[in-house]
C-alpha atoms as a PDB file:
ATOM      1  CA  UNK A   1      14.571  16.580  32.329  1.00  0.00           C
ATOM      2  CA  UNK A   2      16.942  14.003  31.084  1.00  0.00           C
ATOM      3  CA  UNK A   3      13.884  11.755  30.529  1.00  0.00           C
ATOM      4  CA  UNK A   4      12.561  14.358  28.109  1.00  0.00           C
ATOM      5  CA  UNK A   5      15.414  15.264  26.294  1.00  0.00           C
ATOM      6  CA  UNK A   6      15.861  11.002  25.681  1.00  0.00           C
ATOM      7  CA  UNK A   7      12.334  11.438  24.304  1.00  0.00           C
ATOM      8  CA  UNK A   8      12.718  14.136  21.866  1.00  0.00           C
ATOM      9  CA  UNK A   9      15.737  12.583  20.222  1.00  0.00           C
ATOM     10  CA  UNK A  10      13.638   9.194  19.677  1.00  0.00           C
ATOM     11  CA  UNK A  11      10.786  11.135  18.199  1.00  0.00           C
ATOM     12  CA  UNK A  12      12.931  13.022  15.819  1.00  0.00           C
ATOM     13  CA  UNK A  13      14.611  10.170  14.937  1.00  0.00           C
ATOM     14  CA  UNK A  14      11.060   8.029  14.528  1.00  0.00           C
ATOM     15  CA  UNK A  15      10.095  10.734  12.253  1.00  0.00           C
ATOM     16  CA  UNK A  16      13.113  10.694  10.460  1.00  0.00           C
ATOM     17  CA  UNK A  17      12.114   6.666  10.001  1.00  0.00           C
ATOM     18  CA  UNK A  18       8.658   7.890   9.239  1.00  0.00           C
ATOM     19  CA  UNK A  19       9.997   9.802   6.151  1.00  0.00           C
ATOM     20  CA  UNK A  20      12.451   7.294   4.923  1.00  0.00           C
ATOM     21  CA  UNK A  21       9.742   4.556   5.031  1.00  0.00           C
ATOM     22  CA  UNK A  22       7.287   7.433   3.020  1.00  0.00           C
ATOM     23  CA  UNK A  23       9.707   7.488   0.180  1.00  0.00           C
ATOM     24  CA  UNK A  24      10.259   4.044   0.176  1.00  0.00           C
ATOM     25  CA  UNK A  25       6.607   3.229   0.063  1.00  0.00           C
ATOM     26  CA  UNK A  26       6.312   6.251  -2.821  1.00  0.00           C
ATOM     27  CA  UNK A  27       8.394   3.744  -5.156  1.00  0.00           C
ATOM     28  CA  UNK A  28       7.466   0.912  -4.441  1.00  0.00           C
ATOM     29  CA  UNK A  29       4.394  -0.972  -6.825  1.00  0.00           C
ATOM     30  CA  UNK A  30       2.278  -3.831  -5.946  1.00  0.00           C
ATOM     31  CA  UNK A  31       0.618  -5.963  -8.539  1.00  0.00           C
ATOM     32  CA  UNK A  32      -3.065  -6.458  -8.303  1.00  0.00           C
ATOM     33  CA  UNK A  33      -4.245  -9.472 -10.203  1.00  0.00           C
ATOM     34  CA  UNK A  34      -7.888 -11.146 -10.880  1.00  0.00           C
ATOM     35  CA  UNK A  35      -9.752 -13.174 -13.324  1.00  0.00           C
ATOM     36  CA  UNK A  36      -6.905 -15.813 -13.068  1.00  0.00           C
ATOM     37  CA  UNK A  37      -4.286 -13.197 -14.504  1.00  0.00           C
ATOM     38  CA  UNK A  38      -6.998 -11.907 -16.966  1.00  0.00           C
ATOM     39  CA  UNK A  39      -6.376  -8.449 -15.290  1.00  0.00           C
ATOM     40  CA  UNK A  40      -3.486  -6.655 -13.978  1.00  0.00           C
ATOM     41  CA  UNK A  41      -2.904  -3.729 -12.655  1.00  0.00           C
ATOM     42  CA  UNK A  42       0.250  -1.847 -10.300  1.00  0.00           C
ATOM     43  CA  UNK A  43      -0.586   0.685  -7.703  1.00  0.00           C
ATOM     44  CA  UNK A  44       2.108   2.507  -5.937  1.00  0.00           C
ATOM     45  CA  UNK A  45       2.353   2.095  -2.039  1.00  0.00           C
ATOM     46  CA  UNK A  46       0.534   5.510  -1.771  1.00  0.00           C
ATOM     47  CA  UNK A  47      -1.925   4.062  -4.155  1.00  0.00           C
ATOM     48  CA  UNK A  48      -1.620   5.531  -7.007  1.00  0.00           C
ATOM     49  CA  UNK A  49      -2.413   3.506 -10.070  1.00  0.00           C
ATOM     50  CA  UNK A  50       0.480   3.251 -12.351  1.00  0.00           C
ATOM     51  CA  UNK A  51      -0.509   0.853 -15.227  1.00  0.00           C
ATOM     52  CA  UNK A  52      -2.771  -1.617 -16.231  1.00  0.00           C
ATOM     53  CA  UNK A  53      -2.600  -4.872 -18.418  1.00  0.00           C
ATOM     54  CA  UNK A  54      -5.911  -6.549 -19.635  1.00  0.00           C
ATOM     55  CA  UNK A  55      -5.971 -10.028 -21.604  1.00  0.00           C
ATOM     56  CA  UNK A  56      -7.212 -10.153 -24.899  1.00  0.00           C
ATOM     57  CA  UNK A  57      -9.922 -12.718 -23.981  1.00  0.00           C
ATOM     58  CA  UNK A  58     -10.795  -9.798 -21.603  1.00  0.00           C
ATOM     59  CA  UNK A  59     -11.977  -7.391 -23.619  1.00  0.00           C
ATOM     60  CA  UNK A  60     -15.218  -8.111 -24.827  1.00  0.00           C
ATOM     61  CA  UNK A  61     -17.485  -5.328 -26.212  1.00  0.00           C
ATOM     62  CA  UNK A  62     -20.531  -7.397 -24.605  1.00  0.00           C
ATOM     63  CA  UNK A  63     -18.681  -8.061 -21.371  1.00  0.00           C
ATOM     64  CA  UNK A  64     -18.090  -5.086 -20.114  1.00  0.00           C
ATOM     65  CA  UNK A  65     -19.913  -5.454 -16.985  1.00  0.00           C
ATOM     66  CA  UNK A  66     -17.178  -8.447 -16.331  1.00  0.00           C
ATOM     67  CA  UNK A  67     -14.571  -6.510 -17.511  1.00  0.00           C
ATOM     68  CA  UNK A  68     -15.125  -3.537 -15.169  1.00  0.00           C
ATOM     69  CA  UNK A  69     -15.747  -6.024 -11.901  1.00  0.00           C
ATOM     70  CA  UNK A  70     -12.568  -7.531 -12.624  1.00  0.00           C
ATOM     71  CA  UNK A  71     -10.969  -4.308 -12.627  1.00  0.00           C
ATOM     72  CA  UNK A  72     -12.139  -3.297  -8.769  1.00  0.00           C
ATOM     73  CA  UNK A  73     -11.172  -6.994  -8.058  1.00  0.00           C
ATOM     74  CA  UNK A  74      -7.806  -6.928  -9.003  1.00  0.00           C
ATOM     75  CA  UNK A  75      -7.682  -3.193  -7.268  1.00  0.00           C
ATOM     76  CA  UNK A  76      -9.229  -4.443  -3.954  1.00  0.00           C
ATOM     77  CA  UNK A  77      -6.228  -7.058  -4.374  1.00  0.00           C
ATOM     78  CA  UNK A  78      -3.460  -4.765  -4.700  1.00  0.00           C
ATOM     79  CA  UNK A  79      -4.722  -2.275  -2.340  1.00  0.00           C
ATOM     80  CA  UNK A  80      -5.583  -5.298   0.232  1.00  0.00           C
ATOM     81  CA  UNK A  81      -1.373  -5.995  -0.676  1.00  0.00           C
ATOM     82  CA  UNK A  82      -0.455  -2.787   0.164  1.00  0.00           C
ATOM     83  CA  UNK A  83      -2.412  -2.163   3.452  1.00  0.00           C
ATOM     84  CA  UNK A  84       0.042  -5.503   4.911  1.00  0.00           C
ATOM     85  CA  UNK A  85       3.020  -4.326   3.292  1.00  0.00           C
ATOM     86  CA  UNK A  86       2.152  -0.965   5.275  1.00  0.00           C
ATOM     87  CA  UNK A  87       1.185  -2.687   8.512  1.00  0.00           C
ATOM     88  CA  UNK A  88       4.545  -4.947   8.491  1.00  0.00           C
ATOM     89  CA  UNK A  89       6.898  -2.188   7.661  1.00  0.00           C
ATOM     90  CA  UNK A  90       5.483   0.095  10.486  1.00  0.00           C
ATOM     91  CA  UNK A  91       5.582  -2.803  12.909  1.00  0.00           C
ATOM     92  CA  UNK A  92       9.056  -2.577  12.141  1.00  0.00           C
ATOM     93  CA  UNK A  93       9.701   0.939  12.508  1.00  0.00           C
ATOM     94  CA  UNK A  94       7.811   1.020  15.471  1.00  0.00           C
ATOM     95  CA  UNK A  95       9.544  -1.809  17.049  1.00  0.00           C
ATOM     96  CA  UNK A  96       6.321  -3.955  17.590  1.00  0.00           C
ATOM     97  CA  UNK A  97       5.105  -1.171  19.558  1.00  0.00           C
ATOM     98  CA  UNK A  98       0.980  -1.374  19.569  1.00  0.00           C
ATOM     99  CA  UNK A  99      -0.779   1.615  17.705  1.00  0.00           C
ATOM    100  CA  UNK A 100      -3.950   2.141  18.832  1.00  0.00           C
ATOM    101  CA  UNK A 101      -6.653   1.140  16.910  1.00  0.00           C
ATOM    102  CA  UNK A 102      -7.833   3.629  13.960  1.00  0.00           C
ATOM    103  CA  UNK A 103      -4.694   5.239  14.548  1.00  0.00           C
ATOM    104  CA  UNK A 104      -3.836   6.709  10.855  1.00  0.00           C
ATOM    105  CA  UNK A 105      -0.395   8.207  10.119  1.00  0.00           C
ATOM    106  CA  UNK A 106       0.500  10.438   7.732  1.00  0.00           C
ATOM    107  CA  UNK A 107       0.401   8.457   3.859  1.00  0.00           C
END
């Protein structure tokens, strides 16, 4: 029984982890760029898009089509950004501990 009590306080304290690393993720913002810096754009680490920036030379009325693909670029970017950043800081938490593959937690 000892065994199982060790293993209850290391999963409350993992999840205790879990939600400091939650918030911590909540306020943090990654920077998606494209076009050479011609778009910008911050998601949060929950991905939630927070702002956008666009170059002038951008923004043409007959572009659009450009405009709009270098919009999901820089997206795929930040989101790409944020998937590591997730994937480092749970290595981390989880002490290098393997997840299994697919294996989705809660954010």
């Amino acid at each position: 029984m000892k065994n199982l009590g060790q293993l209850m306080k290391q999963a409350q304290e993992m999840q205790g982890k879990m939600s400091e690393l939650q918030e911590k993720l909540q306020a943090t913002e990654v920077e998606g760029v494209s076009g050479g810096g011609m778009v910008r754009l911050w998601l949060s680490g929950k991905g939630e898009l927070k702002r956008v920036k666009l170059d002038r030379t951008a923004v043409d009325a007959n572009e659009t089509e450009m405009l709009e693909d270098l919009m999901v670029a820089a997206h795929a970017d930040a989101k790409m950004k944020i998937e590591t950043k997730v994937a480092e800081q749970m290595q981390e938490l989880t002490g290098g501990l393997p997840l299994p593959p697919g294996f989705k937690l809660p954010f």
